[in-house]
N, C-alpha and C. Protein backbone atom coordinates (compact mmCIF):
# COMPACT_ATOMS: atom_id res chain seq x y z
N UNK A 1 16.57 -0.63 5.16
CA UNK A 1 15.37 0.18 5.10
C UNK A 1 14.18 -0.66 5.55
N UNK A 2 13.44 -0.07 6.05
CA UNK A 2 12.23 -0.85 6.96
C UNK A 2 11.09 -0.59 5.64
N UNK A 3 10.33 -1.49 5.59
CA UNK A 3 9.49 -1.45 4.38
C UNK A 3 8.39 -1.89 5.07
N UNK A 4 6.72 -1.38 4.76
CA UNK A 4 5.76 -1.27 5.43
C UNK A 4 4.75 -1.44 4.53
N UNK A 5 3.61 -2.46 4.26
CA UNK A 5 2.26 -2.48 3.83
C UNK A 5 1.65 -1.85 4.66
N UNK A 6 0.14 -1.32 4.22
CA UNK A 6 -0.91 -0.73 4.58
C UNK A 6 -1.87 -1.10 3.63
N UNK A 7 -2.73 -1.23 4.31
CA UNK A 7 -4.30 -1.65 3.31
C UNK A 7 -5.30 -1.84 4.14
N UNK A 8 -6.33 -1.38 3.67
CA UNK A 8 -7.73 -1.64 4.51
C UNK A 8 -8.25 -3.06 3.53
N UNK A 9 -8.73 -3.86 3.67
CA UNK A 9 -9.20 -5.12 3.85
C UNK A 9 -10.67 -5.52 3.99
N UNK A 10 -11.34 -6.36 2.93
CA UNK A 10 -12.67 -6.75 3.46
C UNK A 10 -11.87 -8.17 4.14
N UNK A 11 -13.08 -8.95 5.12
CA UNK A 11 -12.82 -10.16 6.11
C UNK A 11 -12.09 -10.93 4.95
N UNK A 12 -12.49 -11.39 3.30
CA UNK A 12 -11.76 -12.09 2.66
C UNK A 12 -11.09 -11.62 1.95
N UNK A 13 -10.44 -10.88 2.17
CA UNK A 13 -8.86 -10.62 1.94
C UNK A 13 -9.10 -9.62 0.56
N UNK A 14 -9.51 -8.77 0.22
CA UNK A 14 -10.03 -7.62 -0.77
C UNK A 14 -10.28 -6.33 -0.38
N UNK A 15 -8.82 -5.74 -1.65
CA UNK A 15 -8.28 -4.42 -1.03
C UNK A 15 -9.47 -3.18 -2.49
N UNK A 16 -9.92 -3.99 -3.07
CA UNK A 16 -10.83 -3.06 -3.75
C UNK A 16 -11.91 -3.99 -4.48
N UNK A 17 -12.99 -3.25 -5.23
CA UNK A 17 -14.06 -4.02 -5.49
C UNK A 17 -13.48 -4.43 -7.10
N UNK A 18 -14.00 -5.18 -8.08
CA UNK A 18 -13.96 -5.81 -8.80
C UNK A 18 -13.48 -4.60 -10.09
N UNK A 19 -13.93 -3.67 -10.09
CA UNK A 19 -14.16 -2.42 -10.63
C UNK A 19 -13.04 -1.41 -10.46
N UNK A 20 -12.38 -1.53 -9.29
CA UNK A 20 -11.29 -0.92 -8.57
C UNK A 20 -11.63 0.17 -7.57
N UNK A 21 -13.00 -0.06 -7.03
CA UNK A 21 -13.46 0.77 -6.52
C UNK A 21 -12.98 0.25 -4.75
N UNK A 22 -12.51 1.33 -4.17
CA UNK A 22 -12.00 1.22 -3.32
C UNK A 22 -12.39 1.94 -1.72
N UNK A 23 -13.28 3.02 -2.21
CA UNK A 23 -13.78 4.26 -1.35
C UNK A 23 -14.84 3.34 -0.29
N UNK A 24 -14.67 2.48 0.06
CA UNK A 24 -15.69 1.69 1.05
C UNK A 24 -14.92 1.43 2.47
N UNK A 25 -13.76 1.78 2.54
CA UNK A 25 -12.74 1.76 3.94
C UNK A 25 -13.36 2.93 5.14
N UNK A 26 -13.02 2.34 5.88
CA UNK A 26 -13.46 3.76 7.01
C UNK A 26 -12.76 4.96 7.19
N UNK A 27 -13.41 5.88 7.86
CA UNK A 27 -12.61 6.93 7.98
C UNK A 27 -11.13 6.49 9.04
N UNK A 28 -11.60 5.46 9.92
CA UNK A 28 -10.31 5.50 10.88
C UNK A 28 -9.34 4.54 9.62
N UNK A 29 -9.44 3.75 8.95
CA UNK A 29 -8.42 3.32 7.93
C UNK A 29 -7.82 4.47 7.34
N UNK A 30 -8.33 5.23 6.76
CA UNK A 30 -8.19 6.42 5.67
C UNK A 30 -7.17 7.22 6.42
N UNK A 31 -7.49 7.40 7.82
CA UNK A 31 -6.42 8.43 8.99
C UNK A 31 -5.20 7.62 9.34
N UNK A 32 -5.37 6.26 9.41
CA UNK A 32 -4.08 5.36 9.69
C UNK A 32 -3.21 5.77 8.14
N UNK A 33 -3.62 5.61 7.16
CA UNK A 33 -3.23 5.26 6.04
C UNK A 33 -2.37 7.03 5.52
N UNK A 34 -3.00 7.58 6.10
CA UNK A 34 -2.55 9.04 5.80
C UNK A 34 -1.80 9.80 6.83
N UNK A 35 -1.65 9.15 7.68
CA UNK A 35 -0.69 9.40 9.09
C UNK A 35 0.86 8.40 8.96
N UNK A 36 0.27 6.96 8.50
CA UNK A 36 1.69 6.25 7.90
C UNK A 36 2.46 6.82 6.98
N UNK A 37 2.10 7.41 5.84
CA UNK A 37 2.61 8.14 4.74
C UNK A 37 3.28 9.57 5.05
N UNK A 38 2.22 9.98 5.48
CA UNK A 38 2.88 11.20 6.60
C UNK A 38 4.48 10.87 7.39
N UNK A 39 4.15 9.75 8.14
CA UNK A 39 5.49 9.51 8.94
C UNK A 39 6.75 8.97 8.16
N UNK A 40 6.50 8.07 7.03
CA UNK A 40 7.25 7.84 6.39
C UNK A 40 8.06 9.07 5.28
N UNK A 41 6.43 9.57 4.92
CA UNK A 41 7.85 10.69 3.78
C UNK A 41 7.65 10.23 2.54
N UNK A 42 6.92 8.84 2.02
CA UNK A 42 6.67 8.57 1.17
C UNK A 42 5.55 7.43 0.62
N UNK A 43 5.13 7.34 -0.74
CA UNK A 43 4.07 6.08 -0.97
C UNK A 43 4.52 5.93 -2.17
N UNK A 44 4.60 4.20 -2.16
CA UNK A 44 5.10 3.41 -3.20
C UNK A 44 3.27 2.75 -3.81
N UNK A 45 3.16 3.17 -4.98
CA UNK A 45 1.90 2.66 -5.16
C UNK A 45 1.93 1.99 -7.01
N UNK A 46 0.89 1.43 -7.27
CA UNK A 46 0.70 0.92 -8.57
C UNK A 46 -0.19 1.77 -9.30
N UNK A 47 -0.04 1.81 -11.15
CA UNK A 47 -0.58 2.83 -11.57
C UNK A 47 -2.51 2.32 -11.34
N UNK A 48 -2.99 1.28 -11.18
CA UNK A 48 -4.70 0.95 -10.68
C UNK A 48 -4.56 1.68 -9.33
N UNK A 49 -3.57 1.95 -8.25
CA UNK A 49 -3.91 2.56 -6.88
C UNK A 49 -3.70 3.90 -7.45
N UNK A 50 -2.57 4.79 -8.26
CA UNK A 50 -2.44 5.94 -8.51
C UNK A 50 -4.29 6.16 -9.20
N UNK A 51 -4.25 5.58 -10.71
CA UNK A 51 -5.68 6.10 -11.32
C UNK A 51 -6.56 6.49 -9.93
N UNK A 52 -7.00 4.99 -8.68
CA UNK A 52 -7.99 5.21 -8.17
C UNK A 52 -8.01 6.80 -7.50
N UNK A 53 -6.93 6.23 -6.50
CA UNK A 53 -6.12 7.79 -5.63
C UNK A 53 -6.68 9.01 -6.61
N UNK A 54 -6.25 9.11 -8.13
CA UNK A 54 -7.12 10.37 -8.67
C UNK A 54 -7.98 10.25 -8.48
N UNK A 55 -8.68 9.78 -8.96
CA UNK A 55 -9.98 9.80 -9.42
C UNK A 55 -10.83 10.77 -8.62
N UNK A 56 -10.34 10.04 -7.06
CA UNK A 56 -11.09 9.81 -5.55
C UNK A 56 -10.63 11.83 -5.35
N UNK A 57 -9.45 12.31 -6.26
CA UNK A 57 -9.03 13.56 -5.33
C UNK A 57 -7.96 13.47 -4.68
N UNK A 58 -7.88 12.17 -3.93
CA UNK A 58 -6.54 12.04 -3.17
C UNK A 58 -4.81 12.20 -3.54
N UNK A 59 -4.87 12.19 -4.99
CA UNK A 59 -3.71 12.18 -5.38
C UNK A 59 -3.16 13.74 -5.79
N UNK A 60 -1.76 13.85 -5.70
CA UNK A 60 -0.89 13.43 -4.85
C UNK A 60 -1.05 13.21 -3.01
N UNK A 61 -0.68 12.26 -2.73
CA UNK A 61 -0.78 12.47 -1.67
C UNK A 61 0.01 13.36 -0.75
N UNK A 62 -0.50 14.40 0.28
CA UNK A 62 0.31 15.45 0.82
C UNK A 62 1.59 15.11 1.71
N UNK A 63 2.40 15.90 2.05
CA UNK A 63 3.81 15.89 2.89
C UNK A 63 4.43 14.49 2.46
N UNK A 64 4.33 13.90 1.21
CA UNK A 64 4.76 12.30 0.72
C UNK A 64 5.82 12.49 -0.80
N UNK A 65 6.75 12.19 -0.98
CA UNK A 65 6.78 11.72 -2.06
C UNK A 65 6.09 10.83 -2.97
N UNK A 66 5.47 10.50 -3.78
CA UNK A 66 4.47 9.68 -4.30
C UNK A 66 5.00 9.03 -5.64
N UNK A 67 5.62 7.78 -5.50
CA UNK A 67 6.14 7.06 -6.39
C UNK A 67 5.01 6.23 -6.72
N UNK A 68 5.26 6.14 -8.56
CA UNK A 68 3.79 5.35 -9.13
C UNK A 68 4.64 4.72 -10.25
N UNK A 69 4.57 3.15 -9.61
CA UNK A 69 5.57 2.16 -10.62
C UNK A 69 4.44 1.39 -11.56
N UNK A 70 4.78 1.76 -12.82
CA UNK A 70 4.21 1.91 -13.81
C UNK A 70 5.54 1.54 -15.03
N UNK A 71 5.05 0.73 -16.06
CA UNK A 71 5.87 0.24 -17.45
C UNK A 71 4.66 1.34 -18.35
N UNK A 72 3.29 1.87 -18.17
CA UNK A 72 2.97 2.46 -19.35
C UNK A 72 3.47 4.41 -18.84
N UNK A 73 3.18 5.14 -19.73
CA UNK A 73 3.72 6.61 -19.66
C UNK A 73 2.54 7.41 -18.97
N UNK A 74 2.84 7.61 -17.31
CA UNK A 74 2.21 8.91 -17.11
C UNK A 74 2.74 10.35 -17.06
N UNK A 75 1.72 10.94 -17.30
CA UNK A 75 2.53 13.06 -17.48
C UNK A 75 2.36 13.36 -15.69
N UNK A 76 3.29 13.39 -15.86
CA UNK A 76 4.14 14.05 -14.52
C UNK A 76 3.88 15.56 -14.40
N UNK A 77 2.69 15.64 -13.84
CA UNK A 77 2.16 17.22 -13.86
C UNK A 77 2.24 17.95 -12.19
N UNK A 78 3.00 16.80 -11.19
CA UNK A 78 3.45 17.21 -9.74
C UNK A 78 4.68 17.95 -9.61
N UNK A 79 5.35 17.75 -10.45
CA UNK A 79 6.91 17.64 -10.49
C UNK A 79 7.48 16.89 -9.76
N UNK A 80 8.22 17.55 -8.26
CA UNK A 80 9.25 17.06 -7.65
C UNK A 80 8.20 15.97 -6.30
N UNK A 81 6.92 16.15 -6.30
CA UNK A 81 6.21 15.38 -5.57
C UNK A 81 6.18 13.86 -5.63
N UNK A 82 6.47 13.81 -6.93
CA UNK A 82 5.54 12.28 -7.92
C UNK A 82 6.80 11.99 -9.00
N UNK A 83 7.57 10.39 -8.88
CA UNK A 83 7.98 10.05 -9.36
C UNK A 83 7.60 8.65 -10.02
N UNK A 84 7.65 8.67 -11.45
CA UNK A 84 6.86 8.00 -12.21
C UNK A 84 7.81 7.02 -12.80
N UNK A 85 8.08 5.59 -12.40
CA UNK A 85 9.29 4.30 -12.41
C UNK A 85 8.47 3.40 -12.64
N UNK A 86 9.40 2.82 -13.77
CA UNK A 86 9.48 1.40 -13.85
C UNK A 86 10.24 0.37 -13.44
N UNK A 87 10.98 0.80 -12.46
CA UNK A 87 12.38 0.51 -11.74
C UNK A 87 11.47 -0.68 -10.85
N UNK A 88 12.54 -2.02 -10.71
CA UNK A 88 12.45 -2.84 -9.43
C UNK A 88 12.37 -2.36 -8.23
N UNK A 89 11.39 -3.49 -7.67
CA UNK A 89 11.40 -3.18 -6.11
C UNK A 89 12.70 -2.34 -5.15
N UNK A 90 13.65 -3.25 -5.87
CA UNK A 90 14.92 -3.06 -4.75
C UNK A 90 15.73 -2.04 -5.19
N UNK A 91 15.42 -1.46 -6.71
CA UNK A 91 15.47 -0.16 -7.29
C UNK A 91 15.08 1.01 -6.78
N UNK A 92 13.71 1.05 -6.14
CA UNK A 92 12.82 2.08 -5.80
C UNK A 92 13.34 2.42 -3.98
N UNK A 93 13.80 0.83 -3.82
CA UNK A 93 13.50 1.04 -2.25
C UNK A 93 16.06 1.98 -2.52
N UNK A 94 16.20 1.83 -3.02
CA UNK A 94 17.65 2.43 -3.00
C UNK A 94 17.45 3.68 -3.09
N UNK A 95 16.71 3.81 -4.04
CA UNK A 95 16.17 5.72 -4.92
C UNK A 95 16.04 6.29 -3.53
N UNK A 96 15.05 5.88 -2.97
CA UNK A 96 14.43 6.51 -1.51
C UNK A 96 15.81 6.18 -0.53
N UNK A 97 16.48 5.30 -0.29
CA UNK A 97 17.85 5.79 0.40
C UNK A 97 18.47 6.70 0.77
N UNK A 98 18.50 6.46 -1.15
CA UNK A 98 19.43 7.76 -1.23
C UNK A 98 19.10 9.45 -1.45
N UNK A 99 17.84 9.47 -1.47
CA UNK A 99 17.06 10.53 -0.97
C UNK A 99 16.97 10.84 0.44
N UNK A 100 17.36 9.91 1.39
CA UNK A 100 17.28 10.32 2.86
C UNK A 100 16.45 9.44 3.68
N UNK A 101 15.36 8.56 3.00
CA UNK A 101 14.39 8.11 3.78
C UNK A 101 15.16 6.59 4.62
N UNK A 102 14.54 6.54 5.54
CA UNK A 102 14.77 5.21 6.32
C UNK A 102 13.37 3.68 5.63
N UNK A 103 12.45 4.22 5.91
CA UNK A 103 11.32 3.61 5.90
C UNK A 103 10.56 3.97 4.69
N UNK A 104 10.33 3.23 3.75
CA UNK A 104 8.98 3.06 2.86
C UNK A 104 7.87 2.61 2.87
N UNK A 105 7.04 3.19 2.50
CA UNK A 105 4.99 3.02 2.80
C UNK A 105 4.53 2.58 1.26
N UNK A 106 4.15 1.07 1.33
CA UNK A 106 3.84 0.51 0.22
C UNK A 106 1.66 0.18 0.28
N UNK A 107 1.66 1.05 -0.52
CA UNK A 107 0.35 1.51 -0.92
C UNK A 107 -0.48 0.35 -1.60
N UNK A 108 -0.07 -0.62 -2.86
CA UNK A 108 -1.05 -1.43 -3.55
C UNK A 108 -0.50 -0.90 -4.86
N UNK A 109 -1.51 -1.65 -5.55
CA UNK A 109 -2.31 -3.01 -5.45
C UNK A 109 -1.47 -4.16 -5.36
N UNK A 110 -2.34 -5.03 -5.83
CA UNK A 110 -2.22 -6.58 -5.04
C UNK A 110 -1.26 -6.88 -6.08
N UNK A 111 -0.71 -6.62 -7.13
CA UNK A 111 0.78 -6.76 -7.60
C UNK A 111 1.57 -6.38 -7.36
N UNK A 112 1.88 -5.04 -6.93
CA UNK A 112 2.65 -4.63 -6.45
C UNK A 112 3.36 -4.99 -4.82
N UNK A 113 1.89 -4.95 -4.09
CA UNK A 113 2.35 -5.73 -2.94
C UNK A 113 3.16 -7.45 -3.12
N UNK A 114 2.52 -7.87 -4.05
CA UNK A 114 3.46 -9.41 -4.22
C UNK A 114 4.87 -9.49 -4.68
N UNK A 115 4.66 -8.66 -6.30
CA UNK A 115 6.37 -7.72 -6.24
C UNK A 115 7.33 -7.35 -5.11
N UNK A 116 7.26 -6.88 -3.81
CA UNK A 116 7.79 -6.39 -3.11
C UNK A 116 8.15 -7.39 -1.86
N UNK A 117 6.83 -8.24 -1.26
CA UNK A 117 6.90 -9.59 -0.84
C UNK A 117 7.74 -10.70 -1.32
N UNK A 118 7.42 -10.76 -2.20
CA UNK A 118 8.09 -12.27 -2.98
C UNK A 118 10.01 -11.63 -3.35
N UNK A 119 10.25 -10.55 -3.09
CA UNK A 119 12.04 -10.28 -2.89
C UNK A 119 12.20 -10.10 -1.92
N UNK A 120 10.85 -10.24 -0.86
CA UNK A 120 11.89 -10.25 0.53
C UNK A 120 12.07 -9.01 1.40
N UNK A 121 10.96 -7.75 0.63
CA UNK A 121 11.34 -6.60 0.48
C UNK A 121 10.24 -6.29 2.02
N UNK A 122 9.44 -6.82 2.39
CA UNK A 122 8.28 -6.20 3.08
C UNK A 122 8.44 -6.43 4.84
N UNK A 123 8.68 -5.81 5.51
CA UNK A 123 8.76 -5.93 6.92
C UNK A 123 7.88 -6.01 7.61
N UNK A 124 6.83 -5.70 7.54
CA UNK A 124 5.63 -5.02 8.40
C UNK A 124 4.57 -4.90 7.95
N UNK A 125 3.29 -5.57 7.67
CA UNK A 125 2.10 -5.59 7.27
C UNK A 125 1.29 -4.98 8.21
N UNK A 126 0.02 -3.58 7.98
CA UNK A 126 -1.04 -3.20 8.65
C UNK A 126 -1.81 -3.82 7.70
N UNK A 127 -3.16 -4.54 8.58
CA UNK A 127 -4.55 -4.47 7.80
C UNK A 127 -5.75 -3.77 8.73
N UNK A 128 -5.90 -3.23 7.58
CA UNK A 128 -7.48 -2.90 8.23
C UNK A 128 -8.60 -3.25 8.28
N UNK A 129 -9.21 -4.38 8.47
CA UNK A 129 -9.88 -5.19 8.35
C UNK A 129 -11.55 -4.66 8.59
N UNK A 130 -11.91 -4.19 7.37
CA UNK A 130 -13.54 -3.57 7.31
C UNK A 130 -14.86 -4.95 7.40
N UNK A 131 -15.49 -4.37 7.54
CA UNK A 131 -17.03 -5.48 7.96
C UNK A 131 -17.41 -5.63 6.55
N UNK A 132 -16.68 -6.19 5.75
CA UNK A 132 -17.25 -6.52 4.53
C UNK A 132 -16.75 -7.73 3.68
N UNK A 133 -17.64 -8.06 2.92
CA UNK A 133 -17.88 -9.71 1.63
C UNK A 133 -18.19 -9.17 0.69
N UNK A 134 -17.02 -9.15 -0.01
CA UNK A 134 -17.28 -9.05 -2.01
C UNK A 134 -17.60 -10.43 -1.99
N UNK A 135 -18.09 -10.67 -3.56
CA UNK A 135 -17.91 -12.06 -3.92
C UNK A 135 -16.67 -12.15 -4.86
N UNK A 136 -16.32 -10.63 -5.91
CA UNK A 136 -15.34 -10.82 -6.46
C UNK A 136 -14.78 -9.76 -6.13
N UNK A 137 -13.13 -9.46 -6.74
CA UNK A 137 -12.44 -8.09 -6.13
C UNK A 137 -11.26 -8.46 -6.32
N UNK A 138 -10.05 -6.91 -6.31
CA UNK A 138 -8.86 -7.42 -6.14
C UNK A 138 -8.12 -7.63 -5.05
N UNK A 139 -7.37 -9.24 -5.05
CA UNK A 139 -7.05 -9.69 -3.93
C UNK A 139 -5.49 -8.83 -2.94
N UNK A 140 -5.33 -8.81 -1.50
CA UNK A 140 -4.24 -8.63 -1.05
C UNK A 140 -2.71 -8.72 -2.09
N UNK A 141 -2.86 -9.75 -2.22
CA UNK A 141 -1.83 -10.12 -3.26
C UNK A 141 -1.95 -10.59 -4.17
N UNK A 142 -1.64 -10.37 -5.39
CA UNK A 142 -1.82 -11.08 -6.94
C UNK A 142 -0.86 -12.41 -6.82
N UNK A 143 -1.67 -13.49 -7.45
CA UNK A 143 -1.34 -14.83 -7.55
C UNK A 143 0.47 -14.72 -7.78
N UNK A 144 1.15 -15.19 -6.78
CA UNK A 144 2.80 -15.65 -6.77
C UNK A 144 3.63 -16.52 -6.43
N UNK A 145 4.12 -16.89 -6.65
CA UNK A 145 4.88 -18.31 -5.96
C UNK A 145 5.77 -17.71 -4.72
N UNK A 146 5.15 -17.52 -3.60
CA UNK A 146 5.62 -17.26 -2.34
C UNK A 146 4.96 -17.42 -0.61
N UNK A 147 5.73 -17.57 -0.17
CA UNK A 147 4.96 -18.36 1.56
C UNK A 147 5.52 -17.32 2.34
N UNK A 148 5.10 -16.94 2.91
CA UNK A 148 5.95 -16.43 4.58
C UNK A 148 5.44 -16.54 5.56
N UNK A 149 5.35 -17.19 7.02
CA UNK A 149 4.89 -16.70 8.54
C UNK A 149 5.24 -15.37 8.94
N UNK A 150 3.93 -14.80 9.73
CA UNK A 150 3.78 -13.32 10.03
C UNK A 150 3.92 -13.78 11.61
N UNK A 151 4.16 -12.48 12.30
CA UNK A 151 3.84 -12.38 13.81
C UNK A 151 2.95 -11.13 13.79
N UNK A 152 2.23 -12.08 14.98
CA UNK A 152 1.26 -10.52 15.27
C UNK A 152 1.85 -9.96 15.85
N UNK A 153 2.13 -8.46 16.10
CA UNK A 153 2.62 -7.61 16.98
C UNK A 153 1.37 -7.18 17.77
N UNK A 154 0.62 -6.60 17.33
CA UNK A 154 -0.86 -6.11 17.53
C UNK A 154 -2.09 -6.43 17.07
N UNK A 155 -3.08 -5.72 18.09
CA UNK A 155 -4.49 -6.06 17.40
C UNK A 155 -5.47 -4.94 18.08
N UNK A 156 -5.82 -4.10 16.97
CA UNK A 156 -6.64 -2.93 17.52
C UNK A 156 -7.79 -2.71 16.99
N UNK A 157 -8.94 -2.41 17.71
CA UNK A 157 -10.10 -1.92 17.67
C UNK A 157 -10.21 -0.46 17.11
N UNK A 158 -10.36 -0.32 15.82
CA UNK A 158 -10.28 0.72 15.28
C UNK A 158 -11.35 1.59 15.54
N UNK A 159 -12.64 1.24 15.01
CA UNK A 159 -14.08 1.44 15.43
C UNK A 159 -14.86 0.41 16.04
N UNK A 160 -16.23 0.83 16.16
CA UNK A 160 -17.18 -0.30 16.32
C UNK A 160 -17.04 -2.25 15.39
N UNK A 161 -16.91 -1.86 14.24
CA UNK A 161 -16.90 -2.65 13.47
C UNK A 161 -15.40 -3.05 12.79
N UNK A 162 -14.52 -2.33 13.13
CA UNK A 162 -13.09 -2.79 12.62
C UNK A 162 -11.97 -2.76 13.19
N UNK A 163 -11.15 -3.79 12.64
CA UNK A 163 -9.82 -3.89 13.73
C UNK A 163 -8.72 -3.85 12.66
N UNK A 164 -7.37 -3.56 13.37
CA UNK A 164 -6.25 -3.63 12.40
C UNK A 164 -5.25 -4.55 13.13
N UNK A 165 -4.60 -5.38 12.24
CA UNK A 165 -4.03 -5.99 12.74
C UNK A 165 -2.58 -5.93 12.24
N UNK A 166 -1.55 -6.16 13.29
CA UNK A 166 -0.47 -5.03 12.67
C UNK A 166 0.69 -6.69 12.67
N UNK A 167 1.56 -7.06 11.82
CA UNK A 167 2.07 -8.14 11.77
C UNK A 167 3.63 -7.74 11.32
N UNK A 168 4.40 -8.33 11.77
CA UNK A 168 5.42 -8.25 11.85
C UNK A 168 5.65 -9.63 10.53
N UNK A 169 6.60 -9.45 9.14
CA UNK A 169 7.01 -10.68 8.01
C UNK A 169 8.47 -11.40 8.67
N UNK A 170 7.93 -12.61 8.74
CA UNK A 170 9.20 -13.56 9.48
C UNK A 170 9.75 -14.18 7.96
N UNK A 171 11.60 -13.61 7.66
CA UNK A 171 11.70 -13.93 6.46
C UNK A 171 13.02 -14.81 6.61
C-alpha cells in the first residue's frame, strides 16, 4: 500500500499554531489537500487534527473514509464514514486493504505523522510550504528517534507566495 503525507507548512516546519489553530493555509493547500483525500478514498488523522477539522466545519471529510486514531472515546455520530481506532499504524494501513483501498492519505498531527514514519510506513511526503514564522507551534513531526533521506520528485508554485514540494521517503 502506498502511504502519503500531506500538510501545509510554515518555512519552519509548523503544521499548526501553538493553540492548534491551523486555518492560516491557503486556499490552493486546502484544494491539494481535499483533492488527495478525494483520490485516495480515505484520511488517516489524529484526534488534535479530527477536534480542529470540527471545529473548522470540515469534518467529516467528504467522498473519504475518515479514520481518527485516538486511545480516548469519541461518539461516532458518522457511522459508516468515520472510524474511530486505536489500532497501530500497520493495523490501520491492513483495515484499509482490506476494505479495497490501495493508497492511504495521512492527515496529522505531528504524532501521528512520526508514528507512521518511524515504522517505515510513509512513502511520499507533500508540503505546502506557506509564507509564514511562528515562534512556537506544532512541529511536522513530534520528537522521535528516526532519520530518513527524501528525494525530491517535484517543486511547484502553488500561488504567488507558496510552493509544494512533493518528496519521494528513501527507506
Amino acid at each position: 500500500m502506498k502511504v502519503i503525507l500531506y500538510m501545509g507548512i510554515t518555512i519552519n516546519g509548523y503544521i499548526a499554531k501553538e493553540n492548534g489553530d491551523s486555518e492560516w493555509t491557503s486556499d490552493e493547500d486546502l484544494k491539494g489537500f481535499y483533492e488527495h483525500s478525494k483520490k485516495t478514498g480515505n484520511i488517516v488523522m489524529g484526534k488534535n487534527t479530527f477536534h480542529a477539522a470540527s471545529s473548522y466545519g470540515y469534518f467529516p471529510f467528504p467522498e473519504s473514509i475518515n479514520v481518527v486514531m485516538t486511545h480516548q472515546p469519541i461518539e461516532n455520530k458518522w457511522k459508516d464514514k468515520v472510524i474511530v481506532t486505536d489500532k497501530s499504524p500497520k493495523q490501520i494501513l491492513q483495515m484499509l486493504e482490506e476494505k479495497g483501498f490501495n493508497e492511504a492519505f495521512i492527515a496529522g498531527g505531528g504524532h501521528i505523522n512520526s508514528s507512521f514514519i518511524k515504522e517505515k510506513l510513509i512513502d511520499e511526503i507533500y508540503l505546502d510550504v506557506e509564507p509564514l514564522v511562528f515562534g512556537k507551534g506544532m512541529s511536522l513531526f513530534a520528537p522521535e528517534d528516526f532519520e530518513f533521506n527524501l528525494q525530491l520528485l517535484e517543486s511547484i508554485k502553488l500561488n504567488e507566495n507558496t510552493i509544494q514540494l512533493h518528496y519521494k521517503v528513501l527507506k
